[in-house]
C-alpha atoms as a PDB file:
ATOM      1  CA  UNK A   1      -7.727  42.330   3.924  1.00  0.00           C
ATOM      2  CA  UNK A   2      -4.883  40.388   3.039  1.00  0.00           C
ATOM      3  CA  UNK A   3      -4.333  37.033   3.591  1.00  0.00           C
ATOM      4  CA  UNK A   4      -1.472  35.900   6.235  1.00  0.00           C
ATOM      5  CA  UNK A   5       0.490  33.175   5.191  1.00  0.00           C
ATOM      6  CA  UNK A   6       2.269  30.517   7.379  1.00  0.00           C
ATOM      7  CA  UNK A   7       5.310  29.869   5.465  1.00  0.00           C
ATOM      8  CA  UNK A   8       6.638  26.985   6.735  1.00  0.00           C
ATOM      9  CA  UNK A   9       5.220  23.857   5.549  1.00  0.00           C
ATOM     10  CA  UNK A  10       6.176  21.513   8.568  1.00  0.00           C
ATOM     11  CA  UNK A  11       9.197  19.595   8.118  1.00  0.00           C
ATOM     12  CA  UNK A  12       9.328  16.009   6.745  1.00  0.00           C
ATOM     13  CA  UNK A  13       9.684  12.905   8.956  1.00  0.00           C
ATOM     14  CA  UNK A  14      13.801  12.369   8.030  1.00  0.00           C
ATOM     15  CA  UNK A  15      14.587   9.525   6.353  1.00  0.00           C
ATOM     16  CA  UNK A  16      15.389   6.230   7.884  1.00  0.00           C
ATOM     17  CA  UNK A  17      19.184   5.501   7.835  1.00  0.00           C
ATOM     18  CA  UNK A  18      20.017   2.388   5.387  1.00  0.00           C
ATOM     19  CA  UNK A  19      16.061   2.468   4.526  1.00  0.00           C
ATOM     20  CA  UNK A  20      16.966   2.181   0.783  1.00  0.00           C
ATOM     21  CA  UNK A  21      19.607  -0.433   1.134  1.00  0.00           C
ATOM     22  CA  UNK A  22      17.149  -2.353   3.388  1.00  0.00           C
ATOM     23  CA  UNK A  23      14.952  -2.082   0.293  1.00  0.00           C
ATOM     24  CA  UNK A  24      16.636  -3.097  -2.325  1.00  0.00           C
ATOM     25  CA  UNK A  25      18.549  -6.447  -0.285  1.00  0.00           C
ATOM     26  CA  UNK A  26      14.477  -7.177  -0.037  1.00  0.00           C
ATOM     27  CA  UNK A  27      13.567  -6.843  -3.883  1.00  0.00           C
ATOM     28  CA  UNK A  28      16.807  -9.205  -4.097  1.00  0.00           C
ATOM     29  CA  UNK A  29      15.802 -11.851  -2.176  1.00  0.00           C
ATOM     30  CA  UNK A  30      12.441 -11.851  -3.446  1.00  0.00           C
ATOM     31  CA  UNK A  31      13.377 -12.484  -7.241  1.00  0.00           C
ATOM     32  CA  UNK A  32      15.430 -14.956  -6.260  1.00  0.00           C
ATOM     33  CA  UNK A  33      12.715 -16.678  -4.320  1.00  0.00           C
ATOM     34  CA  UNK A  34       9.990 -16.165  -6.617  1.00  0.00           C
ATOM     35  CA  UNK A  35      12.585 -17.620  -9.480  1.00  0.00           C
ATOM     36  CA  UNK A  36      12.400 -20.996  -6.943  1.00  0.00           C
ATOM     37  CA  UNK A  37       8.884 -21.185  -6.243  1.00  0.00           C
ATOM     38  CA  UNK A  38       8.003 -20.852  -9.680  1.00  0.00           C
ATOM     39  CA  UNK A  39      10.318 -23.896 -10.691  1.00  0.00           C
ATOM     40  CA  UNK A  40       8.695 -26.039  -7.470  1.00  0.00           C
ATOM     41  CA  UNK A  41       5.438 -24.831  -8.274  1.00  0.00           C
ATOM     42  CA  UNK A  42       5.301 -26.565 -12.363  1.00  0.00           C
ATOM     43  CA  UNK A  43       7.757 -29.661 -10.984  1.00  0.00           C
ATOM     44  CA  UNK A  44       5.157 -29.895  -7.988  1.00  0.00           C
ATOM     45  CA  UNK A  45       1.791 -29.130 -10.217  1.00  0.00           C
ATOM     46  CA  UNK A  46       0.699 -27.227  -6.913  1.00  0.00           C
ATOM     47  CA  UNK A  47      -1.159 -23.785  -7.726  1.00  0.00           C
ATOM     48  CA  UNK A  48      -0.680 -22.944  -4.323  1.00  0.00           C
ATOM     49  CA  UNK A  49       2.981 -22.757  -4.909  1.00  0.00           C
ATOM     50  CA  UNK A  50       2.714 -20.835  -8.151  1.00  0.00           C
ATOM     51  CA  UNK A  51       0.081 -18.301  -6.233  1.00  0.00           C
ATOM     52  CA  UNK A  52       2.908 -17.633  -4.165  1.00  0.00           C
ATOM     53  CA  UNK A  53       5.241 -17.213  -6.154  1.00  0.00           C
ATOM     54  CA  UNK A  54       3.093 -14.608  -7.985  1.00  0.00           C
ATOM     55  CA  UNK A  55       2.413 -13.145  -4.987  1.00  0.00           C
ATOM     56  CA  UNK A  56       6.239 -13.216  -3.861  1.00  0.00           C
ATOM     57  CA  UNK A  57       7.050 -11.636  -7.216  1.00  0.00           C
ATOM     58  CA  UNK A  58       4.386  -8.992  -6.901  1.00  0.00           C
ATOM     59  CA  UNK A  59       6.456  -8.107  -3.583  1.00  0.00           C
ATOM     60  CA  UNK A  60       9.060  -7.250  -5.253  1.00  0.00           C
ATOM     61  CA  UNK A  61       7.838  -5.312  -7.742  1.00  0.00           C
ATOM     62  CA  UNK A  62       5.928  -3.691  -4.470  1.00  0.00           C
ATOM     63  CA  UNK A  63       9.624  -2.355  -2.991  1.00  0.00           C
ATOM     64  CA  UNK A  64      10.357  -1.214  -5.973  1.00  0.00           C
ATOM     65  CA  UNK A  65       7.717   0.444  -6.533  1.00  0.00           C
ATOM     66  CA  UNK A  66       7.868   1.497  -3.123  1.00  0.00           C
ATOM     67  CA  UNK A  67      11.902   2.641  -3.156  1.00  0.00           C
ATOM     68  CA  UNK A  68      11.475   4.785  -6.819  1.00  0.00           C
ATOM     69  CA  UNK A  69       8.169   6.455  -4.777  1.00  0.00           C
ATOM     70  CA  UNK A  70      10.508   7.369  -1.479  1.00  0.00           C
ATOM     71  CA  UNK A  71      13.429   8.252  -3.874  1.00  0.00           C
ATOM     72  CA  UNK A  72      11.212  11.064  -5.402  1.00  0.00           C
ATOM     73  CA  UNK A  73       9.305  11.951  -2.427  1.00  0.00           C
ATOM     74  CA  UNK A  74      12.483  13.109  -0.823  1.00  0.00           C
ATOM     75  CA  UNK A  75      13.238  15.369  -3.345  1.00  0.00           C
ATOM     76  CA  UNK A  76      12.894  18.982  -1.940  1.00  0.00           C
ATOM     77  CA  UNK A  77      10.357  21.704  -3.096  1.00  0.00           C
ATOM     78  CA  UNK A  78      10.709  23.408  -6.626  1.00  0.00           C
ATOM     79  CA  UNK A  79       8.847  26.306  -8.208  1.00  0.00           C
ATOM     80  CA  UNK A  80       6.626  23.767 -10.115  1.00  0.00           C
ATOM     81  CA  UNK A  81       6.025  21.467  -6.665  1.00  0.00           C
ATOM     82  CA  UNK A  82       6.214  24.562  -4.386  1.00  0.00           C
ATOM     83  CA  UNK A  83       4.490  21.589  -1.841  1.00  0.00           C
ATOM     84  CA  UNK A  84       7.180  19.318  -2.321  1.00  0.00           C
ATOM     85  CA  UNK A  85       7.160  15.773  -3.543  1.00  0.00           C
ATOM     86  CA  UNK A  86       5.955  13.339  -0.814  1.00  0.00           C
ATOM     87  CA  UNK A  87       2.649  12.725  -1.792  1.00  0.00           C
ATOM     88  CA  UNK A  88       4.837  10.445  -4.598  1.00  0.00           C
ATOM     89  CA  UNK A  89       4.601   7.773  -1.862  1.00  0.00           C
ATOM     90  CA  UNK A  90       0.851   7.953  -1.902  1.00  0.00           C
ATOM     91  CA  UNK A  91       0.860   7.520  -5.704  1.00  0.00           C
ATOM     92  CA  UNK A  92       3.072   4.476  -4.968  1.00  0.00           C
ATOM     93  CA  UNK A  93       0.889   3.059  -2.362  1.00  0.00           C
ATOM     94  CA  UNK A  94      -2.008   3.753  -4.104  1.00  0.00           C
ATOM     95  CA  UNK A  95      -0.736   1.645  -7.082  1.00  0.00           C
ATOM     96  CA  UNK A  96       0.811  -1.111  -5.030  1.00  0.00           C
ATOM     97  CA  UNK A  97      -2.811  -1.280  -3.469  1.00  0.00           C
ATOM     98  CA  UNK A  98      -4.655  -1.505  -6.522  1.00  0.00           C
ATOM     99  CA  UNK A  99      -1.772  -4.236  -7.757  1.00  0.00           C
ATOM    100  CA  UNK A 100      -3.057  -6.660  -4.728  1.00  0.00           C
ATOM    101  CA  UNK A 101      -6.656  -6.437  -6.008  1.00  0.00           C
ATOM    102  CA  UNK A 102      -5.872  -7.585  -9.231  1.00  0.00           C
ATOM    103  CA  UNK A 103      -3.568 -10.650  -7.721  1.00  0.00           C
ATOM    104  CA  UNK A 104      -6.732 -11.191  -5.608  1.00  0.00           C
ATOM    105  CA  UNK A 105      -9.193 -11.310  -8.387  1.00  0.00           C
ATOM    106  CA  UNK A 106      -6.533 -13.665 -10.301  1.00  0.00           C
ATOM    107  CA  UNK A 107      -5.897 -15.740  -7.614  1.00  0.00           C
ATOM    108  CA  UNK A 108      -9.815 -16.406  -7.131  1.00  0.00           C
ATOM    109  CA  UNK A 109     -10.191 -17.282 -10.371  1.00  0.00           C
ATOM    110  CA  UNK A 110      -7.436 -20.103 -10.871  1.00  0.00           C
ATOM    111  CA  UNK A 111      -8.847 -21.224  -7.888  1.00  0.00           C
ATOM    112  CA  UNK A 112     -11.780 -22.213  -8.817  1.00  0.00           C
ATOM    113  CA  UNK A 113     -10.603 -23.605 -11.675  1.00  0.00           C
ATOM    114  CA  UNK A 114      -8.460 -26.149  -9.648  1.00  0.00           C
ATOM    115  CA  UNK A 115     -11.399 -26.924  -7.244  1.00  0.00           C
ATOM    116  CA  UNK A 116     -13.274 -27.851 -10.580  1.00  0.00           C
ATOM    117  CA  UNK A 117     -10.118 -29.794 -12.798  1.00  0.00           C
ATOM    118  CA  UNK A 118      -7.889 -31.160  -9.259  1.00  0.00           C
ATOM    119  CA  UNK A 119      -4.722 -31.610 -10.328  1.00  0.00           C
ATOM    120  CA  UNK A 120      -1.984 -34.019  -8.973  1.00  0.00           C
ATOM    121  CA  UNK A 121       0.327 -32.176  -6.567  1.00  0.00           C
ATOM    122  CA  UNK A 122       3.777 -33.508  -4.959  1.00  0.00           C
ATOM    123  CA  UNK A 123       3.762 -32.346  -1.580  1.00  0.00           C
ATOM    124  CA  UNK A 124       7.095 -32.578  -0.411  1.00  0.00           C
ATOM    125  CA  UNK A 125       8.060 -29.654  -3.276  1.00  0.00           C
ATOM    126  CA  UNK A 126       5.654 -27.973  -1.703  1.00  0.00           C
ATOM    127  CA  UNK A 127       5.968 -28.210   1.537  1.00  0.00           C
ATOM    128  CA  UNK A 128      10.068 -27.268   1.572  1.00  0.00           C
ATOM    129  CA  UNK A 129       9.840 -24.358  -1.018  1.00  0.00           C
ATOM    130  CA  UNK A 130       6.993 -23.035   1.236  1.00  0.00           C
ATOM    131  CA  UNK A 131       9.051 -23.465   4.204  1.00  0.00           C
ATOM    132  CA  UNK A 132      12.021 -21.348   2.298  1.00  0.00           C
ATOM    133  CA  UNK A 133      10.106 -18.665   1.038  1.00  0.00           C
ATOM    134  CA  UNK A 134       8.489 -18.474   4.691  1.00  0.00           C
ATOM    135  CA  UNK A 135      11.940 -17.610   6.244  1.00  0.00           C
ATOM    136  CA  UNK A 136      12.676 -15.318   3.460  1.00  0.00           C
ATOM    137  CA  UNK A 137       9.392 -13.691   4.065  1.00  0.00           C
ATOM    138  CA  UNK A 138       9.990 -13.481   7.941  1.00  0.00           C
ATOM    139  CA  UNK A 139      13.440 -11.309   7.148  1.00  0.00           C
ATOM    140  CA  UNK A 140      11.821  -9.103   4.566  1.00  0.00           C
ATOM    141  CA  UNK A 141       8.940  -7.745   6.997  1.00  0.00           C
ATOM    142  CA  UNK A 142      11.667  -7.497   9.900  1.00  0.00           C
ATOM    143  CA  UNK A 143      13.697  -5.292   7.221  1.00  0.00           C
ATOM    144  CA  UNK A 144      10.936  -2.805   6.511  1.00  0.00           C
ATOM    145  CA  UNK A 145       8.720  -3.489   9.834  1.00  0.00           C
ATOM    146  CA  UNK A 146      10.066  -0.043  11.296  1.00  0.00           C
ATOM    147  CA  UNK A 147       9.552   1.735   8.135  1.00  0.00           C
ATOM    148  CA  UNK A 148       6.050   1.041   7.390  1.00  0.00           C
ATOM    149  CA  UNK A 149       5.197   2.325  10.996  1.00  0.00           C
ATOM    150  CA  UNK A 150       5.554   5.570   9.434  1.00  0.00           C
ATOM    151  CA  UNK A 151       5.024   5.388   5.772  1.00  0.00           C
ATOM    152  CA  UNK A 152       1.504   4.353   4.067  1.00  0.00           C
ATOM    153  CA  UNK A 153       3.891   3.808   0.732  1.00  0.00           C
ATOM    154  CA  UNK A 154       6.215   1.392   2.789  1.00  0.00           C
ATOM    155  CA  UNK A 155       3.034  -0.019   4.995  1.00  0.00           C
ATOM    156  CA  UNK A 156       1.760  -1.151   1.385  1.00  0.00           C
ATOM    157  CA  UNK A 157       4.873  -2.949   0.469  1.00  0.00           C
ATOM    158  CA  UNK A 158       5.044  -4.291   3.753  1.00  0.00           C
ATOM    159  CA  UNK A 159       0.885  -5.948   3.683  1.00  0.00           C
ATOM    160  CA  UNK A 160       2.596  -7.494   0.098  1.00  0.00           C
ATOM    161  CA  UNK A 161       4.762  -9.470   2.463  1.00  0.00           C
ATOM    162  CA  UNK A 162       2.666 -10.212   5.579  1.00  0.00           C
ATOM    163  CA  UNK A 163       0.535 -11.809   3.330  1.00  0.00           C
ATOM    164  CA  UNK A 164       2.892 -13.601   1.865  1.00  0.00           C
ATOM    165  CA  UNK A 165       3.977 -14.916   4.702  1.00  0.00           C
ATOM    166  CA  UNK A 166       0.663 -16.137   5.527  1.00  0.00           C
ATOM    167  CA  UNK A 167       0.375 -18.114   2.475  1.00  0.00           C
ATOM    168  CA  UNK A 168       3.384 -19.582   2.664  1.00  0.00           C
ATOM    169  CA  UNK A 169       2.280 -20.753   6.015  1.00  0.00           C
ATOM    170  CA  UNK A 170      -1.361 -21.427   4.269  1.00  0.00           C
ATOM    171  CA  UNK A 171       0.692 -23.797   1.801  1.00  0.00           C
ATOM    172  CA  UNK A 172       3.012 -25.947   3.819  1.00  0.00           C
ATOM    173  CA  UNK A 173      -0.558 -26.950   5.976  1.00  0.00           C
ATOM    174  CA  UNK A 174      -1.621 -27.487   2.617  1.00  0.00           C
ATOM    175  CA  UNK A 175       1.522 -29.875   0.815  1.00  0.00           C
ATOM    176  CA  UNK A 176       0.980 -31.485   4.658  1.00  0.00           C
ATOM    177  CA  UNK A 177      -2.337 -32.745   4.184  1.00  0.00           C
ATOM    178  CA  UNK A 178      -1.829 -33.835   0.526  1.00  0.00           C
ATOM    179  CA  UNK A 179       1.230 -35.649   2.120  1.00  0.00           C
ATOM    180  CA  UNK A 180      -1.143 -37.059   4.843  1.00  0.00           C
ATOM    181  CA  UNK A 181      -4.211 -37.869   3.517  1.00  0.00           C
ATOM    182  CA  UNK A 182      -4.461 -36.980  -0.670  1.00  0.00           C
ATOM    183  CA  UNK A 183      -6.890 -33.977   0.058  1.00  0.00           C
ATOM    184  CA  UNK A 184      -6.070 -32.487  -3.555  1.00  0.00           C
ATOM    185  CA  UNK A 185      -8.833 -30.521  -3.210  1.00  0.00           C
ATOM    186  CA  UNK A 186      -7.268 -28.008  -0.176  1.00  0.00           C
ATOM    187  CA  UNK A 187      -4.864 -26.406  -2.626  1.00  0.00           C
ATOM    188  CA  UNK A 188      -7.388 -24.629  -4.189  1.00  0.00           C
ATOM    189  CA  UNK A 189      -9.085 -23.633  -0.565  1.00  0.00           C
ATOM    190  CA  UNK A 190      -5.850 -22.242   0.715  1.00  0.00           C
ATOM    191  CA  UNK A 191      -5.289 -20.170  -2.546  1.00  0.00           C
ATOM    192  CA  UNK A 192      -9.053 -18.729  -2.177  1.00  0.00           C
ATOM    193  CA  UNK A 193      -8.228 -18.132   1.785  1.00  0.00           C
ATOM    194  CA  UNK A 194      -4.871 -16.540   0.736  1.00  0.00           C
ATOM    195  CA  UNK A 195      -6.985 -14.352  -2.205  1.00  0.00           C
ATOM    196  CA  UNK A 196      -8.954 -13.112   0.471  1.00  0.00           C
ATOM    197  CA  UNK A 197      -6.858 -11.826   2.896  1.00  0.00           C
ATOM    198  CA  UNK A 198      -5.023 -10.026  -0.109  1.00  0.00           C
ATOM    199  CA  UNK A 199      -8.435  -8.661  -0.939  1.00  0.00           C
ATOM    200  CA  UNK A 200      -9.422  -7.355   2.753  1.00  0.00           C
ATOM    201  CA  UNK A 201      -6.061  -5.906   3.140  1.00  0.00           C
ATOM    202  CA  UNK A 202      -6.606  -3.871  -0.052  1.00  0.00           C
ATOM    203  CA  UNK A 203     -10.213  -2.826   1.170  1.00  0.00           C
ATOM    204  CA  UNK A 204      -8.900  -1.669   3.970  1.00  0.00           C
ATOM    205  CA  UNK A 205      -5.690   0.732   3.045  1.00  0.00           C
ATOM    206  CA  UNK A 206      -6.968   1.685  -0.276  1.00  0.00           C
ATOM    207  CA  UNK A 207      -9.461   4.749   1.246  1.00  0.00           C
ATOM    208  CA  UNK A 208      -6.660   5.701   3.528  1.00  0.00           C
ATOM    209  CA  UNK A 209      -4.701   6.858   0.585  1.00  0.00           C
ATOM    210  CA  UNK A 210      -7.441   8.076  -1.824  1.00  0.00           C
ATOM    211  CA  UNK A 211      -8.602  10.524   0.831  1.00  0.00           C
ATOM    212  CA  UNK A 212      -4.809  12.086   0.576  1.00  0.00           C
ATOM    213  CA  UNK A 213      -5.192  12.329  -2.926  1.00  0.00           C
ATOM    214  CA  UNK A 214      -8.339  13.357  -2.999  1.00  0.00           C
ATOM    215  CA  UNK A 215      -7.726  16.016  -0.713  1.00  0.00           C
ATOM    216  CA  UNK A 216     -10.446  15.122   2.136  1.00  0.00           C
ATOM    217  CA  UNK A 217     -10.570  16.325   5.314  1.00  0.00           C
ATOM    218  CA  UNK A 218      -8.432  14.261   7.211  1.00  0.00           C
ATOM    219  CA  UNK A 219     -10.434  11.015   8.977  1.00  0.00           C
ATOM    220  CA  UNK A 220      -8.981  12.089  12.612  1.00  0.00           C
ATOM    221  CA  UNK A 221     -10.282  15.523  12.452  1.00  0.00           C
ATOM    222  CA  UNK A 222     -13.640  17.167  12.548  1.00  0.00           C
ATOM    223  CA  UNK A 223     -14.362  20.277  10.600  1.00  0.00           C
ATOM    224  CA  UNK A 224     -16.418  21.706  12.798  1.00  0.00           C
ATOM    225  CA  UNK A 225     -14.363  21.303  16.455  1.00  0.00           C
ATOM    226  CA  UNK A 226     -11.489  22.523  14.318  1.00  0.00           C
ATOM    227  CA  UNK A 227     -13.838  25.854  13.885  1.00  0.00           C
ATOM    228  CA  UNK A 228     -15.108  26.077  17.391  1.00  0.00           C
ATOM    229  CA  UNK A 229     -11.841  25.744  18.721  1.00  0.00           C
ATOM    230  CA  UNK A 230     -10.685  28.475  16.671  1.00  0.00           C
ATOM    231  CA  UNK A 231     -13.983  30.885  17.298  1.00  0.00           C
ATOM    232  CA  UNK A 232     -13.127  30.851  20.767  1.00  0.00           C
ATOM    233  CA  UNK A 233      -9.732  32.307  20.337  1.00  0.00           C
ATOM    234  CA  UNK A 234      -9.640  35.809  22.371  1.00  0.00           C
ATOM    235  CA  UNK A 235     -10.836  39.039  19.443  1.00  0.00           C
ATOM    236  CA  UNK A 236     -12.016  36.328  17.024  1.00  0.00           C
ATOM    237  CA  UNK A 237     -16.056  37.501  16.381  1.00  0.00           C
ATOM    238  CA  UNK A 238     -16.446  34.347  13.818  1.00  0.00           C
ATOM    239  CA  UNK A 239     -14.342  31.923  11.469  1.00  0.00           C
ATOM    240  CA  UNK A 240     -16.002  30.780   8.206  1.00  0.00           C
ATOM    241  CA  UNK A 241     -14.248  29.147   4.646  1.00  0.00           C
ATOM    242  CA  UNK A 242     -12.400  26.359   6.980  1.00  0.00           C
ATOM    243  CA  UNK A 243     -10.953  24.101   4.400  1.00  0.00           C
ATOM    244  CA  UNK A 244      -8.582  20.873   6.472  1.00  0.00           C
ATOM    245  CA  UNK A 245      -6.420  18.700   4.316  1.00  0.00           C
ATOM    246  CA  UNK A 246      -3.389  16.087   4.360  1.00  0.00           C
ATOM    247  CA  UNK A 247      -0.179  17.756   2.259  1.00  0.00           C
ATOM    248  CA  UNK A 248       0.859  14.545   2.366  1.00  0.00           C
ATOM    249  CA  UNK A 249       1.197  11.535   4.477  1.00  0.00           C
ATOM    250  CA  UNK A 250       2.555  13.741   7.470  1.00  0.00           C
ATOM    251  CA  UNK A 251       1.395  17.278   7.067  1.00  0.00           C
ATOM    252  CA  UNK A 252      -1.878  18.887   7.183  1.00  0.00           C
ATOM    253  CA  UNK A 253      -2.608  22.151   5.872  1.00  0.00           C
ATOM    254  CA  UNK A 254      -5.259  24.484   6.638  1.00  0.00           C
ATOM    255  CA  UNK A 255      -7.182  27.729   5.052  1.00  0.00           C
ATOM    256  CA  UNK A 256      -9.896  30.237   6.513  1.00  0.00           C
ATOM    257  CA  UNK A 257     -11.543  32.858   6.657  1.00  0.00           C
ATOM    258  CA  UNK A 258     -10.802  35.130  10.590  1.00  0.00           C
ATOM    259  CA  UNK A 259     -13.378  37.484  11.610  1.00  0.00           C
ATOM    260  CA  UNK A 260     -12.282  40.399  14.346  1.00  0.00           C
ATOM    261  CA  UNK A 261     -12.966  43.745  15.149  1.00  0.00           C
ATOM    262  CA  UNK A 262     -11.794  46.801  13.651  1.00  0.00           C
ATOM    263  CA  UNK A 263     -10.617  47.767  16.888  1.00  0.00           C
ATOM    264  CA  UNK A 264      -8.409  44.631  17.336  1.00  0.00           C
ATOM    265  CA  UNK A 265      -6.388  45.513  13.985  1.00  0.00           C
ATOM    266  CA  UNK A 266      -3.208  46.102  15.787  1.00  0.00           C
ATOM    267  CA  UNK A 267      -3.743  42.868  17.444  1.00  0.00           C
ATOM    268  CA  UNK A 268      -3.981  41.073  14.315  1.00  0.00           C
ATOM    269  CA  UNK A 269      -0.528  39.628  14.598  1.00  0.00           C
ATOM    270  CA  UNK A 270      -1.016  38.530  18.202  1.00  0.00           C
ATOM    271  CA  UNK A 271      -4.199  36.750  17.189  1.00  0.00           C
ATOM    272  CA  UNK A 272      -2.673  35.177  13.963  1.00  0.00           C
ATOM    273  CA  UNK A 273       0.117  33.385  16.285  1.00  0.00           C
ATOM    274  CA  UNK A 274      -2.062  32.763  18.583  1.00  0.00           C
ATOM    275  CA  UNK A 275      -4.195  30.513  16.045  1.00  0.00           C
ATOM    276  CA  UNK A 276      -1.339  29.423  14.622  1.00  0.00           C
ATOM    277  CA  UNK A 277       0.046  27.791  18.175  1.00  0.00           C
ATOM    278  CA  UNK A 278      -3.407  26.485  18.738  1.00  0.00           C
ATOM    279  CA  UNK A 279      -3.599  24.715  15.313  1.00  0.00           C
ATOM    280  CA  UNK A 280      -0.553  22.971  15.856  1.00  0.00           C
ATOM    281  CA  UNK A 281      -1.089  21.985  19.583  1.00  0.00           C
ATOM    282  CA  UNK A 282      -4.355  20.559  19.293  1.00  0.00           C
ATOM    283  CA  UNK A 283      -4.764  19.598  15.824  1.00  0.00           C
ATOM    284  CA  UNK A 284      -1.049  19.131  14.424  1.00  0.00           C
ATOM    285  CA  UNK A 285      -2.089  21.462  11.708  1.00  0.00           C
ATOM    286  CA  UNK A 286       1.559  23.119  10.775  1.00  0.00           C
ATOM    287  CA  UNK A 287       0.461  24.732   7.706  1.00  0.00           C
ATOM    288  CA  UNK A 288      -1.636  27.242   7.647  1.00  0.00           C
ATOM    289  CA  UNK A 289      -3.054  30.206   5.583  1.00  0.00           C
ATOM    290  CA  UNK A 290      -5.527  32.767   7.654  1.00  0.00           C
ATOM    291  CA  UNK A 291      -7.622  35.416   5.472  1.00  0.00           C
ATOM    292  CA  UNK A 292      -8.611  38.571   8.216  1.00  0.00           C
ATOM    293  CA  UNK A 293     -12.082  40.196   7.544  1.00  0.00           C
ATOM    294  CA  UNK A 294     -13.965  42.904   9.306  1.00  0.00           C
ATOM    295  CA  UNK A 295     -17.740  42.189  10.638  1.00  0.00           C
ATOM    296  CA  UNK A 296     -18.960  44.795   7.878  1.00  0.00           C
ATOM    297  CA  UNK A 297     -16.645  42.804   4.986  1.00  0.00           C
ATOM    298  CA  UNK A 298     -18.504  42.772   1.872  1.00  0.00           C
ATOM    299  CA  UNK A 299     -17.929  39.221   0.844  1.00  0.00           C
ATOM    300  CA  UNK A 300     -18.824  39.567  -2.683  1.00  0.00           C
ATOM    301  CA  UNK A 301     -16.413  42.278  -3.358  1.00  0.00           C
ATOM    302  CA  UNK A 302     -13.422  39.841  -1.848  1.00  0.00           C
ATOM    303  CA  UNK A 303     -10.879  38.951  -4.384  1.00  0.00           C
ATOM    304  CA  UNK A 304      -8.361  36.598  -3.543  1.00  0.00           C
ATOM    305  CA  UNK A 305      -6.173  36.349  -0.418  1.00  0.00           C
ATOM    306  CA  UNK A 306      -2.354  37.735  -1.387  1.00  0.00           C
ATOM    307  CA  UNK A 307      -0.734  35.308   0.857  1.00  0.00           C
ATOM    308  CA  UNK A 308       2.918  36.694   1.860  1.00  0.00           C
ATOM    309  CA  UNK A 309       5.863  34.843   3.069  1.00  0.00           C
END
């Protein structure tokens, strides 16, 4: 039989008001501060300083990345992305992810370097450029906090600046006890600390948007409670070919194969909403496309479903 087709495609979260002016005062302020650590970090010698700065730059190149990937993800569907665009943001999560483990791995490695060669480092510089870029941290994260709530490609931005903010904090302990007592040696240990944080972070959000991509069964919902759920829908005899993915970031979208009774054709409209309401209730599934098969269906002779809109 032919395949019914839910033709909506659930709508997409709207788009926060000012969101991309938000953004791009943020890249702003972090070229400008990067531009400053950079020049404290080579007048200071402290690696710590020029770690953040590296890291602050990264963050802006992380908006950025992050603005171009919301700029396209808002575009609307077209007969080549009849989907739409919005997994674009988990492309641009994906790569600002990816960028952190690389500024991890480089950060380890100049830091062990240091710990081997210690290097004089003025900790006043230090200590006040930290303290700067700190406040200018703080502001960014408040301007994109509410945002990342709901986007994984803004929540990636965001982790660029929350651990930035750490190490800024991680380096003004740091210029503090070079001030205090000439411990040249905890530059290097706050740059490995502020490496690994980066690197956990990445760990952890990394999966969260390969699964999108990849197309996997999204981590809050089981495949087979999905399938129950939907077997014991009134005239369904069995439900087989379940296939559960994300659309993107907010949607899920579902396939499978319905099983009733000859005698329950006429009802086949009444049971297709029926699944249809229960999908979205219980599972947020708002997409949805439902191939209906008779117990005596010979499977082999299927071709595929003619979905209709």
């Amino acid at each position: 039989m032919a395949g019914l087709h839910h033709h909506s495609h659930g709508p997409v979260p709207p788009d926060t008001p000012g969101g991309d002016r938000k953004l791009v005062f943020a890249i702003a302020v972090n070229v400008l501060l990067t531009v400053a650590q950079i020049i404290g970090g080579v007048f200071s010698g402290s690696l710590a300083l020029i770690a953040d700065a590296i890291h602050n730059l990264s963050d802006a190149a992380a908006l950025a990345i992050a603005l171009l990937a919301r700029k396209i993800a808002r575009q609307p569907a077209d007969a080549n992305h009849t989907y739409g665009h919005g997994r674009a943001e988990m492309i641009g999560a994906f790569f600002n992810l990816t960028w952190l483990i690389f500024i991890g791995i480089f950060l380890v490695i100049e830091a062990i370097d240091r710990l081997l060669d210690p290097q004089p480092v003025e900790g006043w510089i230090v200590v006040i450029i930290a303290g700067i870029a700190l406040v200018v941290d703080v502001a960014t994260m408040a301007l994109t906090y509410a945002m990342s709530r709901t986007s994984m490609n803004i929540r990636a931005a965001f982790i660029h600046n929350f651990s930035d903010a750490l190490a800024s904090v991680g380096v003004i302990i740091a210029g503090t006890l070079i001030i205090l007592y000439g411990w040249l040696f905890i530059d290097a240990i706050v740059t490995l600390a502020i490496a690994g944080y980066i690197l956990l972070q990445a760990a952890i959000e990394i999966p969260k948007a390969v699964n999108i991509l990849m197309q996997a069964v999204p981590q809050e919902i089981d495949v087979a409670e999905v399938t129950e759920h939907l077997q014991s829908t009134d005239s369904v005899r069995d439900v087989h070919h379940v296939h559960i993915w994300n659309i993107d970031e907010h949607r899920r979208s579902l396939e499978a194969h319905i099983v009733i009774s000859r005698h329950d054709m006429g009802q086949m409209e009444a049971i297709k909403k029926a699944i249809k309401d229960k999908l979205e209730a219980e599972f947020q599934i708002g997409h949805s496309t439902l191939e209906f098969e008779f117990p005596d269906h010979d499977e082999a002779s299927l071709g595929p479903a003619s979905p209709t809109s």
